[in-house]
PDB file of N, CA and C in Angstrom:
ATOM      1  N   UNK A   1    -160.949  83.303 153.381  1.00  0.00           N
ATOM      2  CA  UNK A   1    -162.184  83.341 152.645  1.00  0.00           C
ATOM      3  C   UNK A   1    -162.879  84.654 152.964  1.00  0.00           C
ATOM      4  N   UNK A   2    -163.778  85.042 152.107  1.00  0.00           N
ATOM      5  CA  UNK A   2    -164.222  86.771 151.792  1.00  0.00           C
ATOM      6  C   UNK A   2    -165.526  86.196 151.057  1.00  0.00           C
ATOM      7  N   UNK A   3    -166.332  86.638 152.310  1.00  0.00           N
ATOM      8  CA  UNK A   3    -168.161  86.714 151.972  1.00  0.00           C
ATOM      9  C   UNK A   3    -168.508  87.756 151.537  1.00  0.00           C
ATOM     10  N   UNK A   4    -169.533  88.426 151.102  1.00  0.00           N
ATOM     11  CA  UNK A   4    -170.079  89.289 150.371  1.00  0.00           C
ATOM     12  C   UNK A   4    -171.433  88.639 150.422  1.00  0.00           C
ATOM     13  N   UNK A   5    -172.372  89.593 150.996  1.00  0.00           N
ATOM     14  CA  UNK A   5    -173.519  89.569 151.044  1.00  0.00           C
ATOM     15  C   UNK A   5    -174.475  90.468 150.009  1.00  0.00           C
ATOM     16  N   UNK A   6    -175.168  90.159 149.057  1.00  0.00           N
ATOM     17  CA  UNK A   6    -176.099  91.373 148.481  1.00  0.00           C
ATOM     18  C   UNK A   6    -177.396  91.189 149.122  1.00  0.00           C
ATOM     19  N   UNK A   7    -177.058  92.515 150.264  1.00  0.00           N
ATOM     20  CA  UNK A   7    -178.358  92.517 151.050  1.00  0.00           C
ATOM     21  C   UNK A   7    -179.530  93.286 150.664  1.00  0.00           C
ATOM     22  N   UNK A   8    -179.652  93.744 148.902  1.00  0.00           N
ATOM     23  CA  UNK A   8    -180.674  94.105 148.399  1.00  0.00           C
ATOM     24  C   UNK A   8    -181.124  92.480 147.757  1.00  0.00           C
ATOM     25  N   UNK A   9    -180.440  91.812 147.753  1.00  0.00           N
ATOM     26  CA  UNK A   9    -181.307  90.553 147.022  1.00  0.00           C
ATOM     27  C   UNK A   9    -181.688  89.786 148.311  1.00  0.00           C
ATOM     28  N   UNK A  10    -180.657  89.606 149.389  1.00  0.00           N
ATOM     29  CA  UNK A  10    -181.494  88.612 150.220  1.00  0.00           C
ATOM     30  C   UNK A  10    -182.582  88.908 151.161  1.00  0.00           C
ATOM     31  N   UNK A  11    -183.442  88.079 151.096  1.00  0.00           N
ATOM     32  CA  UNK A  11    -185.114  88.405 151.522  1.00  0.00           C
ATOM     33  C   UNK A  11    -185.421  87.808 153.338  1.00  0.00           C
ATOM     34  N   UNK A  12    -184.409  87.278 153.721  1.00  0.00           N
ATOM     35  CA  UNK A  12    -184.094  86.964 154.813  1.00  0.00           C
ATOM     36  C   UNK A  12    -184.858  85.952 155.149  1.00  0.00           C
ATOM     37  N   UNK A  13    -184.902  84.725 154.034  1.00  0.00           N
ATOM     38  CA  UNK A  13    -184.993  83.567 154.462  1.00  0.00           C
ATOM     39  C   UNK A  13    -184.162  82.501 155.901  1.00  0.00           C
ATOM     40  N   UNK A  14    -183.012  82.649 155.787  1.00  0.00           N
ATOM     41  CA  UNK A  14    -182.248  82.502 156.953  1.00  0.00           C
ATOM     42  C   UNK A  14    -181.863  80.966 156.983  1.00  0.00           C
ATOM     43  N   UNK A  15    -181.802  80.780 155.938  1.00  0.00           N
ATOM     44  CA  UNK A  15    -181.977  79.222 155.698  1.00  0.00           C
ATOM     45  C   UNK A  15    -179.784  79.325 156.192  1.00  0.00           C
ATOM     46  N   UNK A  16    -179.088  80.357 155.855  1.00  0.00           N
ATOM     47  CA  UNK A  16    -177.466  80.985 155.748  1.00  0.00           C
ATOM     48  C   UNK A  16    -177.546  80.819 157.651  1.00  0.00           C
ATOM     49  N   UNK A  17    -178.053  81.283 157.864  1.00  0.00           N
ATOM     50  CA  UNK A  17    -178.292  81.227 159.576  1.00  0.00           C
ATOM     51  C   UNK A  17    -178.637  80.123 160.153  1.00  0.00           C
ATOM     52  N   UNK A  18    -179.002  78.844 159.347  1.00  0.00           N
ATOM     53  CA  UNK A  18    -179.712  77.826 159.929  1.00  0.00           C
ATOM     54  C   UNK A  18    -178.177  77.092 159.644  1.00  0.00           C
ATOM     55  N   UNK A  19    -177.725  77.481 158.461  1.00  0.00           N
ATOM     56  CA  UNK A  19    -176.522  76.039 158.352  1.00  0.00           C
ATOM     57  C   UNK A  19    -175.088  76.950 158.485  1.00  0.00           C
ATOM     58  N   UNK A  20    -174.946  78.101 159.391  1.00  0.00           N
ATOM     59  CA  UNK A  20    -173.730  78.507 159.401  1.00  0.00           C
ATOM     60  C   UNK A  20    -173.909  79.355 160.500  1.00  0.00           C
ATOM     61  N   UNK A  21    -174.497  78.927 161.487  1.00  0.00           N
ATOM     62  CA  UNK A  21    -174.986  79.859 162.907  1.00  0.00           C
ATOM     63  C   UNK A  21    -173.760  81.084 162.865  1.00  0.00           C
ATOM     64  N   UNK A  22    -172.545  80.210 162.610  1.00  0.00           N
ATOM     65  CA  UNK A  22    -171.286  81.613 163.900  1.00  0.00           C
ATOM     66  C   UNK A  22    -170.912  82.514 162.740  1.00  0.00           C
ATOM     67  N   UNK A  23    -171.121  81.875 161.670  1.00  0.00           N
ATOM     68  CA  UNK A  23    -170.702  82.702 160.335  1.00  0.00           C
ATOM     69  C   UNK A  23    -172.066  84.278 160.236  1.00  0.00           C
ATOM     70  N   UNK A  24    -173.315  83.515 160.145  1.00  0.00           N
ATOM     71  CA  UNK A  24    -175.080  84.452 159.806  1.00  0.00           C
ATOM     72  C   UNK A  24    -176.001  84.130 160.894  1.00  0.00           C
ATOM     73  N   UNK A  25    -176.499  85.213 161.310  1.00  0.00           N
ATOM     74  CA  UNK A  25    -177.603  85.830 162.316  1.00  0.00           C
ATOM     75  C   UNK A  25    -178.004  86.713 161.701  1.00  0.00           C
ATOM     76  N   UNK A  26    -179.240  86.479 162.274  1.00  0.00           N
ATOM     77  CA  UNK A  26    -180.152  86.777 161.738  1.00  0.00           C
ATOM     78  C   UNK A  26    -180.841  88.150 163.073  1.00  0.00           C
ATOM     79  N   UNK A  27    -181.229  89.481 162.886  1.00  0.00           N
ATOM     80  CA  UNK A  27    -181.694  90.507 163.669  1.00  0.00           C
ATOM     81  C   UNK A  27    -182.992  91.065 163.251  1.00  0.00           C
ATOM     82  N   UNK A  28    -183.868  89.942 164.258  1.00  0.00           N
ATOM     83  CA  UNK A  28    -185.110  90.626 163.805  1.00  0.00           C
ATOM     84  C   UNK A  28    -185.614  89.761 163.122  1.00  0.00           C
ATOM     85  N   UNK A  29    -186.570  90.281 162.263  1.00  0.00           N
ATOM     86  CA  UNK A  29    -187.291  89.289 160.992  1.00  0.00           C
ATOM     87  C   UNK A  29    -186.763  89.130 159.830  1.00  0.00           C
ATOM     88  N   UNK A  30    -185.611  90.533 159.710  1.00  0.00           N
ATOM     89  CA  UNK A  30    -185.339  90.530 157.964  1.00  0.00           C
ATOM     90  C   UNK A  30    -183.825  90.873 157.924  1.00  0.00           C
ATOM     91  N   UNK A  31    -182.956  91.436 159.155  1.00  0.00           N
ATOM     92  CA  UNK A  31    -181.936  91.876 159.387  1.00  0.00           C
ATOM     93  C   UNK A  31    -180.879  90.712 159.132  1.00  0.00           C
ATOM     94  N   UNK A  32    -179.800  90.727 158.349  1.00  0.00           N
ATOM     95  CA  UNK A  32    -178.909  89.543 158.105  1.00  0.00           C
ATOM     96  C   UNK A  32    -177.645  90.306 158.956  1.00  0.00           C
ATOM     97  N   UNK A  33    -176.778  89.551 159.642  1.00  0.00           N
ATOM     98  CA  UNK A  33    -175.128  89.930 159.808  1.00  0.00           C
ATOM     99  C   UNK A  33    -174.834  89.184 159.682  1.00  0.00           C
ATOM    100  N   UNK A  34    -173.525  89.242 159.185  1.00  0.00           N
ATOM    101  CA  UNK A  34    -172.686  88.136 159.064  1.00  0.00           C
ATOM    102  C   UNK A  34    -170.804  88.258 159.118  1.00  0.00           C
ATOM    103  N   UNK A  35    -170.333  87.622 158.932  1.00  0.00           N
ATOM    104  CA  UNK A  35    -169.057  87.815 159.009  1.00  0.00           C
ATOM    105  C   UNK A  35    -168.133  87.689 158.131  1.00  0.00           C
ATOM    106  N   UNK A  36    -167.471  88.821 157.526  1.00  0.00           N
ATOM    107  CA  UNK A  36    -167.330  88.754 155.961  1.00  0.00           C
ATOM    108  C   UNK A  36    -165.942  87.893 155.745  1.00  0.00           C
ATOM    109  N   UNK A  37    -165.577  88.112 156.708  1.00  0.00           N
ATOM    110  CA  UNK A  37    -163.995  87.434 156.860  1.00  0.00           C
ATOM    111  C   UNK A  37    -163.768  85.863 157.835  1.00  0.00           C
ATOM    112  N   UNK A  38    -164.529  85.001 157.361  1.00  0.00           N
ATOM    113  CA  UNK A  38    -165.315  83.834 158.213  1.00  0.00           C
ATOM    114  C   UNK A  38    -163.715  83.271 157.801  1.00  0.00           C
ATOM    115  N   UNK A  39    -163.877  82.214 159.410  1.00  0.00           N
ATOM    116  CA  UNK A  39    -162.596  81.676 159.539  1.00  0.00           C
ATOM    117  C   UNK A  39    -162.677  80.308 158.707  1.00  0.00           C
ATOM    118  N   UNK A  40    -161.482  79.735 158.108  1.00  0.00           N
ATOM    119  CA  UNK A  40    -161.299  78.759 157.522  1.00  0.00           C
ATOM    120  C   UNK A  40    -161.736  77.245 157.410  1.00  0.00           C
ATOM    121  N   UNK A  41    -161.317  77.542 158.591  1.00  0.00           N
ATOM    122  CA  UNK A  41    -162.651  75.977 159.551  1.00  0.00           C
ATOM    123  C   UNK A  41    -164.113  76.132 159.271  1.00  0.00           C
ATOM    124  N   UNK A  42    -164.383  76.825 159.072  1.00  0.00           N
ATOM    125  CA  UNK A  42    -165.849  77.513 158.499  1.00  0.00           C
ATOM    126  C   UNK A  42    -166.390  77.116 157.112  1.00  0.00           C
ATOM    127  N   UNK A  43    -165.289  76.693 156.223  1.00  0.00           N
ATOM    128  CA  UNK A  43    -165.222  76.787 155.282  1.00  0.00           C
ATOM    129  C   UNK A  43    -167.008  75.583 154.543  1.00  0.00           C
ATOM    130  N   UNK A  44    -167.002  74.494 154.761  1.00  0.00           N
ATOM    131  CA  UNK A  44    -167.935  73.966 154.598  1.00  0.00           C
ATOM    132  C   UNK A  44    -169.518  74.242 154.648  1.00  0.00           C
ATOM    133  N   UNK A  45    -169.461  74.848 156.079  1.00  0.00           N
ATOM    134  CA  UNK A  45    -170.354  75.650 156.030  1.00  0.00           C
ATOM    135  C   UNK A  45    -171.244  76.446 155.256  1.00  0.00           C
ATOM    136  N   UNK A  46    -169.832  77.746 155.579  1.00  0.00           N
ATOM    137  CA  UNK A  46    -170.592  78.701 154.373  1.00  0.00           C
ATOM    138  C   UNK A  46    -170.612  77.806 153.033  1.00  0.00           C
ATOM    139  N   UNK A  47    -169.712  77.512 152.839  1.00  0.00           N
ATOM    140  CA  UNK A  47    -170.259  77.107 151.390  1.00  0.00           C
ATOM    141  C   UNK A  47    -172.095  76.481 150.941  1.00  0.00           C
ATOM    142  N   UNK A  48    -171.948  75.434 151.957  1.00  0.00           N
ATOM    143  CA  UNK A  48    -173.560  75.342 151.566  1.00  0.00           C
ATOM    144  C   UNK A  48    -175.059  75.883 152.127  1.00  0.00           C
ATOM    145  N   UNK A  49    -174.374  76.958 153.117  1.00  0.00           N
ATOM    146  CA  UNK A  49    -175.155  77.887 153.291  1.00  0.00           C
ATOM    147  C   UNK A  49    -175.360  78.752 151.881  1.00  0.00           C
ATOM    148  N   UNK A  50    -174.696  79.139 151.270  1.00  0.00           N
ATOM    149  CA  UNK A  50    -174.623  79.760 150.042  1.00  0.00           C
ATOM    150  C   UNK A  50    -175.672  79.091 148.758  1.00  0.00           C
ATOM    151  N   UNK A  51    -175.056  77.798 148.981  1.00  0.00           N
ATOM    152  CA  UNK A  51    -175.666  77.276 147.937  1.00  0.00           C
ATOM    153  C   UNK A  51    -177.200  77.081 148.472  1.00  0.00           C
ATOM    154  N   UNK A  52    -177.476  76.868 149.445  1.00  0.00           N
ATOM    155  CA  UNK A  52    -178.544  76.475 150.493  1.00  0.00           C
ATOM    156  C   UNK A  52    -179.890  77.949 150.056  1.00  0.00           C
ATOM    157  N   UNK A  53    -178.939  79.306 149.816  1.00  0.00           N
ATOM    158  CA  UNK A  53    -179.479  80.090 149.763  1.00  0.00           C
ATOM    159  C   UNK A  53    -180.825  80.627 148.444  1.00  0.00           C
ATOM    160  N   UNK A  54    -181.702  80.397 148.816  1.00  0.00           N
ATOM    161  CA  UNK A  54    -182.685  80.322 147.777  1.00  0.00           C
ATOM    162  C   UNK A  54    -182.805  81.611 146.763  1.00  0.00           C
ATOM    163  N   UNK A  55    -182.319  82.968 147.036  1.00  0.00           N
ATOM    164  CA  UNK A  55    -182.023  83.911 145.942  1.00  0.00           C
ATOM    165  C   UNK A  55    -180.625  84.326 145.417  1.00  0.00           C
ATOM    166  N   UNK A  56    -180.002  83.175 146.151  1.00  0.00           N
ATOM    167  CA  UNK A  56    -178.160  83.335 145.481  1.00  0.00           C
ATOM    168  C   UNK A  56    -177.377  84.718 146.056  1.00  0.00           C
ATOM    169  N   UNK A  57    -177.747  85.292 147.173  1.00  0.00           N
ATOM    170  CA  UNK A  57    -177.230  86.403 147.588  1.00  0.00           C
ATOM    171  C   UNK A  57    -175.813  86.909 148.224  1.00  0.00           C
ATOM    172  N   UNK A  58    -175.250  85.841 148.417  1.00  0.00           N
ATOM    173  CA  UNK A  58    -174.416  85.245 148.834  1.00  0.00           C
ATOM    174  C   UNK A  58    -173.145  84.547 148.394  1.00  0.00           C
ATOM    175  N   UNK A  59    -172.373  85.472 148.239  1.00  0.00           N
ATOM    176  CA  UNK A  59    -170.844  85.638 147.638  1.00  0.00           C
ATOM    177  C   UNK A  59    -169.562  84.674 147.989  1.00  0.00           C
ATOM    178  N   UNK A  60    -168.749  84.070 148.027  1.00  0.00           N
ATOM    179  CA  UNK A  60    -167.688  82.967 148.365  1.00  0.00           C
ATOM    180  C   UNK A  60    -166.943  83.577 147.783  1.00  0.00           C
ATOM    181  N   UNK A  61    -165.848  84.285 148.301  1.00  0.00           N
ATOM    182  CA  UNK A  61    -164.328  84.281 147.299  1.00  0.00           C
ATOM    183  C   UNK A  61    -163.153  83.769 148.271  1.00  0.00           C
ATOM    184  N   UNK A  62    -162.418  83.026 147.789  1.00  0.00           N
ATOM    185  CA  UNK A  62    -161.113  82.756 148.250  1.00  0.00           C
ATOM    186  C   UNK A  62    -160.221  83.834 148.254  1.00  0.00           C
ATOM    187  N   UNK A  63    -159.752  84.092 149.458  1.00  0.00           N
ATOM    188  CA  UNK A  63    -158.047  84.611 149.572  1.00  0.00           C
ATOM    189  C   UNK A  63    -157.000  83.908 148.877  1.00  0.00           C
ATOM    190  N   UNK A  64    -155.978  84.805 148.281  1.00  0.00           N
ATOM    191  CA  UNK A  64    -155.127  84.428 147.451  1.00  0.00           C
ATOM    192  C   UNK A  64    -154.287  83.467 148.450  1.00  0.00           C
ATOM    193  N   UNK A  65    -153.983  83.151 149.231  1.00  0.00           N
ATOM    194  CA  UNK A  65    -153.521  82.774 150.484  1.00  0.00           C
ATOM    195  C   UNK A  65    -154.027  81.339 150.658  1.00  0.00           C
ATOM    196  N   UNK A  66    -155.209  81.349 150.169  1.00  0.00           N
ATOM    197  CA  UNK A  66    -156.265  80.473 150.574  1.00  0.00           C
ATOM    198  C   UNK A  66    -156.098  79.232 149.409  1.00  0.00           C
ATOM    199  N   UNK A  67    -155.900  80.207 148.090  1.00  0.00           N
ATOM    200  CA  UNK A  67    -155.909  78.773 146.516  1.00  0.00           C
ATOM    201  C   UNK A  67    -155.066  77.880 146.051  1.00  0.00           C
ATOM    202  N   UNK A  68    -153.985  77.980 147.199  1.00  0.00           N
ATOM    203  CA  UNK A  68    -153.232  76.692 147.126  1.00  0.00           C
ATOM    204  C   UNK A  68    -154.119  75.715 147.704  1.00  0.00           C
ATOM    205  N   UNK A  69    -154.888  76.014 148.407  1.00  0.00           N
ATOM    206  CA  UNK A  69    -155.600  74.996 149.635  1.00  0.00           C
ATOM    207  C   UNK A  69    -156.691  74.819 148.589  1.00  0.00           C
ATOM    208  N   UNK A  70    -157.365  75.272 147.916  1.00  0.00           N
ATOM    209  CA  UNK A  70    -158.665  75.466 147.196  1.00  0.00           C
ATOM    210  C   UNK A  70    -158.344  74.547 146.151  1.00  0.00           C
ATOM    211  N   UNK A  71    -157.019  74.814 145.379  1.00  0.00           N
ATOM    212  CA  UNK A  71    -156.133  73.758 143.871  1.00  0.00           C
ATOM    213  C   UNK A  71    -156.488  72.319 144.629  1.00  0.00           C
ATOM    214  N   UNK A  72    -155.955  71.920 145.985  1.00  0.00           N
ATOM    215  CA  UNK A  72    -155.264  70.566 146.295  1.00  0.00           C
ATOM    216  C   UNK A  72    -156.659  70.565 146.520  1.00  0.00           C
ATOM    217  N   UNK A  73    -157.804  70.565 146.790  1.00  0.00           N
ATOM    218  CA  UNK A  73    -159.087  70.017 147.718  1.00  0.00           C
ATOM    219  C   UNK A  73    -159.898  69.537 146.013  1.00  0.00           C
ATOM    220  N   UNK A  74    -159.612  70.468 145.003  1.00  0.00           N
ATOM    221  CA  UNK A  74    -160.315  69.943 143.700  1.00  0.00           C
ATOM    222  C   UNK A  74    -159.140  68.847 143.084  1.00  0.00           C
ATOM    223  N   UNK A  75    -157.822  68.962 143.572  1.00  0.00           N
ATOM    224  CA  UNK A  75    -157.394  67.889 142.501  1.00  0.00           C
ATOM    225  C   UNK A  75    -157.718  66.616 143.429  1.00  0.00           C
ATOM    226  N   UNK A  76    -158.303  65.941 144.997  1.00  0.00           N
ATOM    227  CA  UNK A  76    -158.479  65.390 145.457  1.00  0.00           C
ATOM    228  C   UNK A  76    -159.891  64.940 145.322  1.00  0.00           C
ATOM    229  N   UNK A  77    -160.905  65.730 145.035  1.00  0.00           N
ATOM    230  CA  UNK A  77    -162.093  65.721 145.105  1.00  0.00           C
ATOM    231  C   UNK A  77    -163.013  66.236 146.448  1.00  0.00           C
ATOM    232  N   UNK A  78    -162.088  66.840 147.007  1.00  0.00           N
ATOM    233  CA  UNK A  78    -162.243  67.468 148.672  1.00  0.00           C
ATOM    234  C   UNK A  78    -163.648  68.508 148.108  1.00  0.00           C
ATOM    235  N   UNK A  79    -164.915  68.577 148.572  1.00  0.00           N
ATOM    236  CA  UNK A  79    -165.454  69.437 148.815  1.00  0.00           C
ATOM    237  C   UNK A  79    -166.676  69.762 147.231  1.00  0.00           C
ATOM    238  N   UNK A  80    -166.479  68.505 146.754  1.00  0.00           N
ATOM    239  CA  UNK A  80    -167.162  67.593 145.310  1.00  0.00           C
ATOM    240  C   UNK A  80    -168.797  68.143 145.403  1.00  0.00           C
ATOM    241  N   UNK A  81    -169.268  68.698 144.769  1.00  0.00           N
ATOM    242  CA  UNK A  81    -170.624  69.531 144.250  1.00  0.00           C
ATOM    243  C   UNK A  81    -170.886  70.803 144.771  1.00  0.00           C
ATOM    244  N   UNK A  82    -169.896  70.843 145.465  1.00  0.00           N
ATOM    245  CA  UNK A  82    -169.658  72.907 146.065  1.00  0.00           C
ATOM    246  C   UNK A  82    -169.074  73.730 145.193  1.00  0.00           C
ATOM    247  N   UNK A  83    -170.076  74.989 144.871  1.00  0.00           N
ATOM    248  CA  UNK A  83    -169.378  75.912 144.108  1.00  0.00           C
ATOM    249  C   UNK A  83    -168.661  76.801 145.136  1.00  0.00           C
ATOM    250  N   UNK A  84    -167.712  77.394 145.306  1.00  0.00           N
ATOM    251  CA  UNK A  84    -166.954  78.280 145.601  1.00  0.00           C
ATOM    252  C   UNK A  84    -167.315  80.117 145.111  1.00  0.00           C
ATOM    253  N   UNK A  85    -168.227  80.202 144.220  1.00  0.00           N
ATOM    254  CA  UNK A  85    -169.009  81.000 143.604  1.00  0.00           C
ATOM    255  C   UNK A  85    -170.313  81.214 143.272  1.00  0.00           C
ATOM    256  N   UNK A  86    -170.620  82.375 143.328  1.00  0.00           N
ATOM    257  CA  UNK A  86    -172.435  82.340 143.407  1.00  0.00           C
ATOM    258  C   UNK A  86    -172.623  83.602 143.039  1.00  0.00           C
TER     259      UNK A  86
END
């Protein structure tokens, strides 16, 4: 999985830091880091950190590597009102 942050849109609410600590930290009052290449196990997380995120700044793409795993979790219903995109 491959985050992408647009750190001209996010305003550093931190709400991404509240529900994905090891993934987003927060430096300072307005400073975001994060980890663009967040490990797999992670995966829940970020996701609704993302969605969690109140100006949508916050990118989800799957590794090609990754969408066999991504196919079987939607034909199961694994992971049901998460977008994968934002």
């Amino acid at each position: 999985m491959r985050l992408v942050v647009d750190l001209n849109r996010c305003q550093g609410y931190a709400q991404c830091a509240f529900l994905a600590p090891d993934v987003f930290t927060m430096r300072g009052d307005e400073a975001l880091l994060y980890n663009p290449h967040a490990d797999k196990a992670q995966r829940e997380q970020v996701l609704r950190a993302a969605t969690a995120c109140p100006v949508q700044a916050i990118l989800v793409e799957d590794d090609p590597d990754d969408a066999s795993e991504a196919a079987s979790s939607r034909l199961t219903g694994a992971g049901e009102g998460l977008s994968s995109v934002r």
